[in-house]
C-alpha atoms as a PDB file:
ATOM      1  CA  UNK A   1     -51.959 259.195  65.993  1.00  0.00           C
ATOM      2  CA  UNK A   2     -55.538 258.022  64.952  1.00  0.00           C
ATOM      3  CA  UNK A   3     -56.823 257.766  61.257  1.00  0.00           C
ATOM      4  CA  UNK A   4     -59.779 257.268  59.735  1.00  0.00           C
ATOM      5  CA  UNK A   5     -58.581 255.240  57.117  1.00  0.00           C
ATOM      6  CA  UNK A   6     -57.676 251.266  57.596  1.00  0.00           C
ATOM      7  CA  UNK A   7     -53.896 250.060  56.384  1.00  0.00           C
ATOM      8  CA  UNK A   8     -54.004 247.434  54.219  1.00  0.00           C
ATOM      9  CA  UNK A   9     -51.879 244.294  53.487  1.00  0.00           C
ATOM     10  CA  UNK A  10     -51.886 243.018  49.977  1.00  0.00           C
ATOM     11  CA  UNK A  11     -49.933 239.116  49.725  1.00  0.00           C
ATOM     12  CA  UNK A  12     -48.008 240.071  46.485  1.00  0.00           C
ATOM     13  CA  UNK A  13     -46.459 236.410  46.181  1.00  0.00           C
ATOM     14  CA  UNK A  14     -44.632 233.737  48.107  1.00  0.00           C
ATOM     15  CA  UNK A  15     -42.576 236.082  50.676  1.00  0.00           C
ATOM     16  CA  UNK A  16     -43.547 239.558  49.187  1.00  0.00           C
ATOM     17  CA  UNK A  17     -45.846 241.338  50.808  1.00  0.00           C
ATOM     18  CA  UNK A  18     -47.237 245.509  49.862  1.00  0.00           C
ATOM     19  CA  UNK A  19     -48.557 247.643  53.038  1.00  0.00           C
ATOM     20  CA  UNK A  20     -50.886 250.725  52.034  1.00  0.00           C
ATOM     21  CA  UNK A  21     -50.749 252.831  55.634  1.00  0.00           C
ATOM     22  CA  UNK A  22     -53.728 255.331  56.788  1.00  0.00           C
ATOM     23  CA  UNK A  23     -51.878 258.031  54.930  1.00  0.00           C
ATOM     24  CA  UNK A  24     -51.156 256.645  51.558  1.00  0.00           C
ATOM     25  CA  UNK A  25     -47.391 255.739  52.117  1.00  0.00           C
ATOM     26  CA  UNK A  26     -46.378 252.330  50.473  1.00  0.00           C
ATOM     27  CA  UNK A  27     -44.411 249.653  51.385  1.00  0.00           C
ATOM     28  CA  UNK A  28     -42.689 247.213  49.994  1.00  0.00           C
ATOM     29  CA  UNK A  29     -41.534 244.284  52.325  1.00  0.00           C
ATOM     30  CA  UNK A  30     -38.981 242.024  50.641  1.00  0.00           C
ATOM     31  CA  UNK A  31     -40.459 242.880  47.216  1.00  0.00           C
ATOM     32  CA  UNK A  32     -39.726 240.314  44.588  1.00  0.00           C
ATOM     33  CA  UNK A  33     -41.258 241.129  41.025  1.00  0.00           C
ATOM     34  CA  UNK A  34     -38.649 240.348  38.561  1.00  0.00           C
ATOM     35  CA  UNK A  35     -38.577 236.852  37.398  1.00  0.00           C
ATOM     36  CA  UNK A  36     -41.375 236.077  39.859  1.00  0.00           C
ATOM     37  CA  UNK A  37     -43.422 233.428  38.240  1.00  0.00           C
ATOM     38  CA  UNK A  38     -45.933 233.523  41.492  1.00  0.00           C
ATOM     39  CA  UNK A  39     -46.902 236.951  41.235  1.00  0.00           C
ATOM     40  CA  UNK A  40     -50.263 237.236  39.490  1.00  0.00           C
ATOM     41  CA  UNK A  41     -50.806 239.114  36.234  1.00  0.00           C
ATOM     42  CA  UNK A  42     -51.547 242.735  36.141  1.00  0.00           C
ATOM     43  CA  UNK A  43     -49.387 243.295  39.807  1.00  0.00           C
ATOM     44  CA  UNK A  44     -46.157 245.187  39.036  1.00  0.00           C
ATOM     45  CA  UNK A  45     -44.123 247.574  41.198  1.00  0.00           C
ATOM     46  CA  UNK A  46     -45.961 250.480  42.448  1.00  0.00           C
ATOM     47  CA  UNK A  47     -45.557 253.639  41.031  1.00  0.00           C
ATOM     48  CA  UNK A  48     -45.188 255.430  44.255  1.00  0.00           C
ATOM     49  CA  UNK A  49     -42.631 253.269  46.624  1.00  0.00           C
ATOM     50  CA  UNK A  50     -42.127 255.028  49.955  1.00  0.00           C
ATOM     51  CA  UNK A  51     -40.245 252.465  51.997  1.00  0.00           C
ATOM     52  CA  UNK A  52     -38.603 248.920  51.771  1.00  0.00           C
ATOM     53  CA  UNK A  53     -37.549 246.736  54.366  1.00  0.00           C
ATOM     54  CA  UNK A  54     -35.403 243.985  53.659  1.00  0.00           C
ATOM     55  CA  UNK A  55     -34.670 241.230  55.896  1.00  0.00           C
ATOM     56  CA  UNK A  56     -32.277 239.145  53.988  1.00  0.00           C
ATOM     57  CA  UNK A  57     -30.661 238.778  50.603  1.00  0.00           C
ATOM     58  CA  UNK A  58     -31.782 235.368  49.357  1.00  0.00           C
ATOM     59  CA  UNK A  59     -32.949 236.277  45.948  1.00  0.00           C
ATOM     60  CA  UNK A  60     -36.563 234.780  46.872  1.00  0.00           C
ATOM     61  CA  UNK A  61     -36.509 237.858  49.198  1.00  0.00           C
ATOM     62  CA  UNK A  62     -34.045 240.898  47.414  1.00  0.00           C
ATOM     63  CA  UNK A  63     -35.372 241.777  43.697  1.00  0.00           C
ATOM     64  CA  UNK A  64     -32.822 240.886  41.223  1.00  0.00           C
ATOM     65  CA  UNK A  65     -33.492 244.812  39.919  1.00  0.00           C
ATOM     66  CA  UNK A  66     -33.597 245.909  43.544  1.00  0.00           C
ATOM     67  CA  UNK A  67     -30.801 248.656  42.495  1.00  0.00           C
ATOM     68  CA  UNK A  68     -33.009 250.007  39.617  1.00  0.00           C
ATOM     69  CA  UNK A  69     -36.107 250.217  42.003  1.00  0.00           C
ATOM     70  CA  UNK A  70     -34.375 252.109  44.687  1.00  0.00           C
ATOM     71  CA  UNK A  71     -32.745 254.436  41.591  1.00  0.00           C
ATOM     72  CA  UNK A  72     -36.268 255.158  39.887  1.00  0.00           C
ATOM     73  CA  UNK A  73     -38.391 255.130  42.963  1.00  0.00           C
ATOM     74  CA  UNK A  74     -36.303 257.095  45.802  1.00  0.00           C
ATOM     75  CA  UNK A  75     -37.539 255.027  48.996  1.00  0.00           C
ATOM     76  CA  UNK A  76     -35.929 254.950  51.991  1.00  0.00           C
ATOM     77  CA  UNK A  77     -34.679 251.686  52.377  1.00  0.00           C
ATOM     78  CA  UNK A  78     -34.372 249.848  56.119  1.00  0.00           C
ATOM     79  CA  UNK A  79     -31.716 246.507  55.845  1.00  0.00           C
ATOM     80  CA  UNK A  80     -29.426 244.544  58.134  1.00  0.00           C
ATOM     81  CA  UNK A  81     -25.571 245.868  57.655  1.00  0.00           C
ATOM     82  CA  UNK A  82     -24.538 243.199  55.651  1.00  0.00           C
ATOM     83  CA  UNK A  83     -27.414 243.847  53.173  1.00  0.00           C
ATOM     84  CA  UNK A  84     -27.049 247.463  53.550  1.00  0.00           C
ATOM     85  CA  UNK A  85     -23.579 247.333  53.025  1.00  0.00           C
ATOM     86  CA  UNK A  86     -23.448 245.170  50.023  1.00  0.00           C
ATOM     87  CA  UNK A  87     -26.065 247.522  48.116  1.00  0.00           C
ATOM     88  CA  UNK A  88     -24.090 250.685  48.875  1.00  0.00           C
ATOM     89  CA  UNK A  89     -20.982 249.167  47.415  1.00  0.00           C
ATOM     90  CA  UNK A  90     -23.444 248.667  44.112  1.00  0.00           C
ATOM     91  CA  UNK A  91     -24.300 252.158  44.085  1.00  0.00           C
ATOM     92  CA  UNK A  92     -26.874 253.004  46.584  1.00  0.00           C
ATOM     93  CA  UNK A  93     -26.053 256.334  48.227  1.00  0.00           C
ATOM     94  CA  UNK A  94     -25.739 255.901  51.478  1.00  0.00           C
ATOM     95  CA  UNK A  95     -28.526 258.633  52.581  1.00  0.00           C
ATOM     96  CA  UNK A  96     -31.170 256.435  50.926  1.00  0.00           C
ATOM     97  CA  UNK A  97     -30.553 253.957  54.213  1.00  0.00           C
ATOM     98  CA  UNK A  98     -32.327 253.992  57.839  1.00  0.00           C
ATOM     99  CA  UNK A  99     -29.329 252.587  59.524  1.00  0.00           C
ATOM    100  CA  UNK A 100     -30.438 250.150  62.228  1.00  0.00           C
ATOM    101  CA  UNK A 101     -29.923 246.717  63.829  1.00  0.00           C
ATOM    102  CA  UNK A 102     -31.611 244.007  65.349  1.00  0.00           C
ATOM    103  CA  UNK A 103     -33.855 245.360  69.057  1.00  0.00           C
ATOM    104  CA  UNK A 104     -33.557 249.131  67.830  1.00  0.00           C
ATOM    105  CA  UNK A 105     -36.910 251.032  66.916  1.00  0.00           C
ATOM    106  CA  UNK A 106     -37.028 254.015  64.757  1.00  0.00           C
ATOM    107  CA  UNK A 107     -39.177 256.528  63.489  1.00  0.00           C
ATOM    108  CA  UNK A 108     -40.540 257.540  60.482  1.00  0.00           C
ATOM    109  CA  UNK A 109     -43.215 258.085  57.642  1.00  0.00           C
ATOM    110  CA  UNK A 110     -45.926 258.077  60.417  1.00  0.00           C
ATOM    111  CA  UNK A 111     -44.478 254.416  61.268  1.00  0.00           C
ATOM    112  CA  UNK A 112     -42.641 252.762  63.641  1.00  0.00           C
ATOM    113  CA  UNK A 113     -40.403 250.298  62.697  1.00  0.00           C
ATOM    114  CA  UNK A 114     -38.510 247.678  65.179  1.00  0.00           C
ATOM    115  CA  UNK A 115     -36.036 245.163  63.650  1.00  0.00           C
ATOM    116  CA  UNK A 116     -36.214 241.762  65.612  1.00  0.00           C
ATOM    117  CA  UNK A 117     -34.036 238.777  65.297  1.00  0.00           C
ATOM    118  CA  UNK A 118     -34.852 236.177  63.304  1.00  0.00           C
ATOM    119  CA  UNK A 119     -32.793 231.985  62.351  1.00  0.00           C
ATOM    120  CA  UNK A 120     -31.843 231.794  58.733  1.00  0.00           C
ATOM    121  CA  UNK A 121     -28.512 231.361  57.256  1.00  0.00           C
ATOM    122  CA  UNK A 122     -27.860 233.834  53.803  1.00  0.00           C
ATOM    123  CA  UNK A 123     -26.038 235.012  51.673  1.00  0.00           C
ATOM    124  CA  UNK A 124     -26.372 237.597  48.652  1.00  0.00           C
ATOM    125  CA  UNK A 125     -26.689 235.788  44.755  1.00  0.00           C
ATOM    126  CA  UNK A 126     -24.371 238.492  43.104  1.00  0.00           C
ATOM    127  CA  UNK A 127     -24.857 239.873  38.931  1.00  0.00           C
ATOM    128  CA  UNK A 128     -22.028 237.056  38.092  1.00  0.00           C
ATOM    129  CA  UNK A 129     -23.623 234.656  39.584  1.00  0.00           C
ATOM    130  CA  UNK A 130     -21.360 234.001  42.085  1.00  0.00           C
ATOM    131  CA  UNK A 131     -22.715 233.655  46.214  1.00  0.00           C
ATOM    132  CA  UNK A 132     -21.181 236.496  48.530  1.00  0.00           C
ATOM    133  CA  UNK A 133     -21.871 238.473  52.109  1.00  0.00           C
ATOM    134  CA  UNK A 134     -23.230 235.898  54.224  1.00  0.00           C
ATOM    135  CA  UNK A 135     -25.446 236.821  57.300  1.00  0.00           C
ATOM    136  CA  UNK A 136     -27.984 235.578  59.535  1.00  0.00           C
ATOM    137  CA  UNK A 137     -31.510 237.421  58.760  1.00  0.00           C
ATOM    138  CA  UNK A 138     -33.882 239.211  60.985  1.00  0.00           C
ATOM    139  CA  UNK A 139     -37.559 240.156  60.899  1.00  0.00           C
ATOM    140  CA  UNK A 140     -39.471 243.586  61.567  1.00  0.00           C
ATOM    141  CA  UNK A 141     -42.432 244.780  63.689  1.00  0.00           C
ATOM    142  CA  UNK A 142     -44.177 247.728  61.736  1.00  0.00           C
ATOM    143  CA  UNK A 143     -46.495 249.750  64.047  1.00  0.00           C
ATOM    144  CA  UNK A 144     -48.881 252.319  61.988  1.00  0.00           C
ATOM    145  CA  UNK A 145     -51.383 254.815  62.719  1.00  0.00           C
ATOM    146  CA  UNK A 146     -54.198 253.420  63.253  1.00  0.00           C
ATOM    147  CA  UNK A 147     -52.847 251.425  66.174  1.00  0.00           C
ATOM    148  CA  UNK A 148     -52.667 248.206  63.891  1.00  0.00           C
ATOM    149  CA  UNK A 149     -48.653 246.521  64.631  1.00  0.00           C
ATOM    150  CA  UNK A 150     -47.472 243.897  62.672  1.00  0.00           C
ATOM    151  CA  UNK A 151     -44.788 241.115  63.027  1.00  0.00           C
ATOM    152  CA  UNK A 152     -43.197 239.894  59.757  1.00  0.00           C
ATOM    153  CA  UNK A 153     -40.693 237.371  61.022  1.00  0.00           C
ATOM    154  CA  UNK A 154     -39.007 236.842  57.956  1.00  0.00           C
ATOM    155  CA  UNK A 155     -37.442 233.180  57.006  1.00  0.00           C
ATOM    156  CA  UNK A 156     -37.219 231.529  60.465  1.00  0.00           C
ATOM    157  CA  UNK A 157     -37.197 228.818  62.474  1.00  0.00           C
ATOM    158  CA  UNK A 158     -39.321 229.069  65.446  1.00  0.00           C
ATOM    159  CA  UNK A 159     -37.458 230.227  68.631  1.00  0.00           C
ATOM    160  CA  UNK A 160     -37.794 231.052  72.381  1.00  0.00           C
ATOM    161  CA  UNK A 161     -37.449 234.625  72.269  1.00  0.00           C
ATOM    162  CA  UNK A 162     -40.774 234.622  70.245  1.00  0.00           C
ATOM    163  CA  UNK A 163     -42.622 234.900  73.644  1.00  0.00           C
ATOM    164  CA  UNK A 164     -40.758 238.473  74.254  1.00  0.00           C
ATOM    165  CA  UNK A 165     -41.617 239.667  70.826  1.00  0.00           C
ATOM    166  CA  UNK A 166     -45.182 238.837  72.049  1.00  0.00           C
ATOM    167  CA  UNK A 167     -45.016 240.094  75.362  1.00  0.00           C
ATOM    168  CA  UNK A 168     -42.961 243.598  73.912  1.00  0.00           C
ATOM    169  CA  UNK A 169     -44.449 244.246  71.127  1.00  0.00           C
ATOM    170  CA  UNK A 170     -47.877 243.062  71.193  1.00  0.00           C
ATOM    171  CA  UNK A 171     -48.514 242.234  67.647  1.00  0.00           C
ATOM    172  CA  UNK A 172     -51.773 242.501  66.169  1.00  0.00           C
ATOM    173  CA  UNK A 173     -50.594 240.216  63.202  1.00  0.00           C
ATOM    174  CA  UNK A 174     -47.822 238.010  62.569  1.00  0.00           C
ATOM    175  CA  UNK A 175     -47.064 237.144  58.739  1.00  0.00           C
ATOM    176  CA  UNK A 176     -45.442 233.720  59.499  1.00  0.00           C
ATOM    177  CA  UNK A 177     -43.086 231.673  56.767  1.00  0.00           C
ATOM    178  CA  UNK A 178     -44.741 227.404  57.320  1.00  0.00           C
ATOM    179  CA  UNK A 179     -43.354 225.849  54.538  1.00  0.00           C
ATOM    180  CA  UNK A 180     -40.866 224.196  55.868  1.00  0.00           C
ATOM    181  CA  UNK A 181     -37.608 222.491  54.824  1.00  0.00           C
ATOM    182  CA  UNK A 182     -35.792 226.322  54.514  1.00  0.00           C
ATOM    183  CA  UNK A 183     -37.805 228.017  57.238  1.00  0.00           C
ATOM    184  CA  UNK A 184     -40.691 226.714  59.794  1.00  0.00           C
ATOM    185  CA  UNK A 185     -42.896 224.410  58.834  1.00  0.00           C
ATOM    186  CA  UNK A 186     -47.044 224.479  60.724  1.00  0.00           C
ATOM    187  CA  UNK A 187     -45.770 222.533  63.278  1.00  0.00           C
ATOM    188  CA  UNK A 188     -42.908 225.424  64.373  1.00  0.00           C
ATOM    189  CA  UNK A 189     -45.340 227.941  63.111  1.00  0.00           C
ATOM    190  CA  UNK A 190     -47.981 226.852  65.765  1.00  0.00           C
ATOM    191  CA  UNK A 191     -45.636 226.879  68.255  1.00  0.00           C
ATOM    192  CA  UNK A 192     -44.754 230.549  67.301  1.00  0.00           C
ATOM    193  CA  UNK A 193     -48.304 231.596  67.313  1.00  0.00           C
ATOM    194  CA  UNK A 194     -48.719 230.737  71.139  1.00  0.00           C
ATOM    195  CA  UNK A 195     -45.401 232.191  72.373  1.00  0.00           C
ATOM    196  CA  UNK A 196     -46.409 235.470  69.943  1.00  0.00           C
ATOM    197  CA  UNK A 197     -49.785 235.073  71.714  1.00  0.00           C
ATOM    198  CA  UNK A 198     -50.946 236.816  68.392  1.00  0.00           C
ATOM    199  CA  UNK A 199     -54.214 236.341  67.094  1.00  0.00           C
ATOM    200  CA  UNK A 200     -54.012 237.353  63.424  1.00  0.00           C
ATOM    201  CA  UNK A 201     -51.743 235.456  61.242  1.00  0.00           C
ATOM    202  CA  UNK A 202     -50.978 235.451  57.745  1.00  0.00           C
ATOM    203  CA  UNK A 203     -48.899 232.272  56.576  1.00  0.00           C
ATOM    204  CA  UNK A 204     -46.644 232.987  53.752  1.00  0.00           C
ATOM    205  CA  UNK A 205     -43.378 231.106  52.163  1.00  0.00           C
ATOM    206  CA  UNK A 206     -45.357 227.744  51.207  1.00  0.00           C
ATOM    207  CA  UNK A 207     -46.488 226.075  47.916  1.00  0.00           C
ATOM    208  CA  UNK A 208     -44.629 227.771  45.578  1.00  0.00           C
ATOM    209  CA  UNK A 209     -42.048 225.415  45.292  1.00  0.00           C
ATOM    210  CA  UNK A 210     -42.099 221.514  45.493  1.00  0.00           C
ATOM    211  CA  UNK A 211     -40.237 221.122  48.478  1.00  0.00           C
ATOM    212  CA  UNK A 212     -42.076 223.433  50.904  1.00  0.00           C
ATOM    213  CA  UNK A 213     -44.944 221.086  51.855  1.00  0.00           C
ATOM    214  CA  UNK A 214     -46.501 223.028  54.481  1.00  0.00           C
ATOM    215  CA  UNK A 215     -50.069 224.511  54.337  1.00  0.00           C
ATOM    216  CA  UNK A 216     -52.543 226.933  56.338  1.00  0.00           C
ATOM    217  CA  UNK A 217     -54.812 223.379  56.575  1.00  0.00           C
ATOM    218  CA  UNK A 218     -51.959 221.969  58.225  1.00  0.00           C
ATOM    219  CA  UNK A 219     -51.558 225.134  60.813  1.00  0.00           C
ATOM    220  CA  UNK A 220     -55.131 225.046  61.355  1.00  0.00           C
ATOM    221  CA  UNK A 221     -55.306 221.785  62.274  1.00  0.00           C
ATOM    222  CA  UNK A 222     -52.360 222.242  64.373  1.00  0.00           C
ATOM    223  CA  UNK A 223     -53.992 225.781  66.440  1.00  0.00           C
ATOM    224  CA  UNK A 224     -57.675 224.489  66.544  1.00  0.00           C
ATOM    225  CA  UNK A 225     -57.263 224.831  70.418  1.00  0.00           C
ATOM    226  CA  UNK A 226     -55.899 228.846  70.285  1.00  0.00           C
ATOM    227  CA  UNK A 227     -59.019 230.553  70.937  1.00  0.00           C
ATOM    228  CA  UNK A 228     -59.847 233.466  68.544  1.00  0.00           C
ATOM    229  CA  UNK A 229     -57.394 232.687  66.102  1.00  0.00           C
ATOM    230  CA  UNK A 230     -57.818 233.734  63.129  1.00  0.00           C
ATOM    231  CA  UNK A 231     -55.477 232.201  59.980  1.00  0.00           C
ATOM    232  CA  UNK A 232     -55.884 234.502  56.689  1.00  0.00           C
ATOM    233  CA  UNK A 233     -54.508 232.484  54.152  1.00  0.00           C
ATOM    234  CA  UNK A 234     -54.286 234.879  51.428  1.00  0.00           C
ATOM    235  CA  UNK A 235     -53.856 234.104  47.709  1.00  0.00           C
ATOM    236  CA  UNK A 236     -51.349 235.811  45.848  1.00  0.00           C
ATOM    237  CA  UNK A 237     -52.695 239.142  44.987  1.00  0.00           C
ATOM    238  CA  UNK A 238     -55.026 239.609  47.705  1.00  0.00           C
ATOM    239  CA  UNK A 239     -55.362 241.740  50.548  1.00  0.00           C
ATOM    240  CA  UNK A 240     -56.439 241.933  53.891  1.00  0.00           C
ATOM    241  CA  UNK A 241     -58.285 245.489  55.404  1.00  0.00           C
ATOM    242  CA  UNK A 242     -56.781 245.633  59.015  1.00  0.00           C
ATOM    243  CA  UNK A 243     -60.290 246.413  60.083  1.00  0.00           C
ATOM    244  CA  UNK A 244     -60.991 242.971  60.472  1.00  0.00           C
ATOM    245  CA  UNK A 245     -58.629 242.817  62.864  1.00  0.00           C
ATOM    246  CA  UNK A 246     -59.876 245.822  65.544  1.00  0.00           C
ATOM    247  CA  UNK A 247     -63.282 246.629  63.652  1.00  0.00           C
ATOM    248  CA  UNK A 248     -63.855 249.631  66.282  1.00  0.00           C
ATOM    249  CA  UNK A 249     -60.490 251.368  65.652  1.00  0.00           C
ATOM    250  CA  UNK A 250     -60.947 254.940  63.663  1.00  0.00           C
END
């Protein structure tokens, strides 16, 4: 399906990111606004919320209020099992779930919506403030209508199986974690973008806390020799028109 109309990208904060598609649907991709002290004034949760994927429960990544967002906002709602599981046992009807697991694609909203693997140990900060449901994370590669597919890996290290994404999926953009310490830092990240073989790539998950040290100067320095690569390093708040990335595609 073709459109006329350009998704967008907006970089809410550190991990967060908000995807406008060609026909108005929004979503939310590990959406973190309460608490957030990253997230710029004046950006708050959408009115309209259409889908959220989640690929872990770290509370950098899972909204503290998560439940009441799902309650006032009726998405769908796309989450590993253990995730998925531990929200339904806090209230969330069951139908409110795509149920799916990691190398199965689904359809839906005018989307396509493939749940990749990904390296991070988690677990989910409960109300009480206790630690519970530990799982490994995964990542997501969103396709939309106007032929523009993305790769969020989620936290990560770099691994092998990178190259297959790349060579599968074909992803126009890759939203890539390169701070370091908890996930890659540029040095894994670079080594991601040449097994991805992407050309887009939007660093995210750095600078917002004292121990990740990495930076899109860094990654630069470490890609100079990928040809056409382009690094948007995106400021909290702003957003990037996926024309840029195939200018010819209406």
């Amino acid at each position: 399906m073709m459109s006329t109309q350009h998704s967008q990208i907006q970089f809410l904060a550190h991990a967060s990111f908000r995807i406008n598609t060609p026909e108005g649907r929004v979503i939310l991709v590990d959406p973190w606004y309460t608490n957030n002290p990253f997230l710029p004034t004046g950006i708050e949760i959408p009115e309209q919320v259409d889908l959220i994927l989640i690929t872990h429960g770290h509370r950098d990544h899972l909204d503290s209020r998560i439940i009441e967002l799902i309650r006032t906002k009726s998405p769908k709602v796309i989450a590993n099992p253990i995730v998925r599981y531990y929200l339904q046992e806090q209230g969330v009807p069951e139908h409110t779930f795509e149920q799916m697991n990691a190398g199965g694609t689904i359809s839906i909203m005018d989307l396509k919506i493939t749940m990749t693997n990904a390296f991070h140990f988690a677990q989910v900060h409960l109300p009480d403030g206790k630690i519970g449901y530990p799982h490994t994370t995964n990542g997501f590669i969103i396709w939309m209508s106007d032929d523009i597919s993305v790769y969020y890996s989620g936290d990560t290290s770099v691994f092998a199986d990178m190259e297959l994404l790349g060579e599968i999926y074909e992803p126009d953009i890759a939203i890539l974690p390169i701070g370091d310490r908890y996930t890659m830092g540029p040095l894994e990240a670079a080594f991601a973008i040449r097994l991805l073989k992407v050309k887009h790539v939007i660093p995210c998950h750095y600078g917002t806390m004292s121990t990740l040290t990495g930076t899109p100067e860094k990654l630069k320095a470490l890609t100079e020799d990928v040809e056409r690569l382009v690094i948007h390093a995106l400021k909290p708040g702003e957003t990037l028109d996926t024309s840029v990335v195939k200018p010819g595609n209406h």
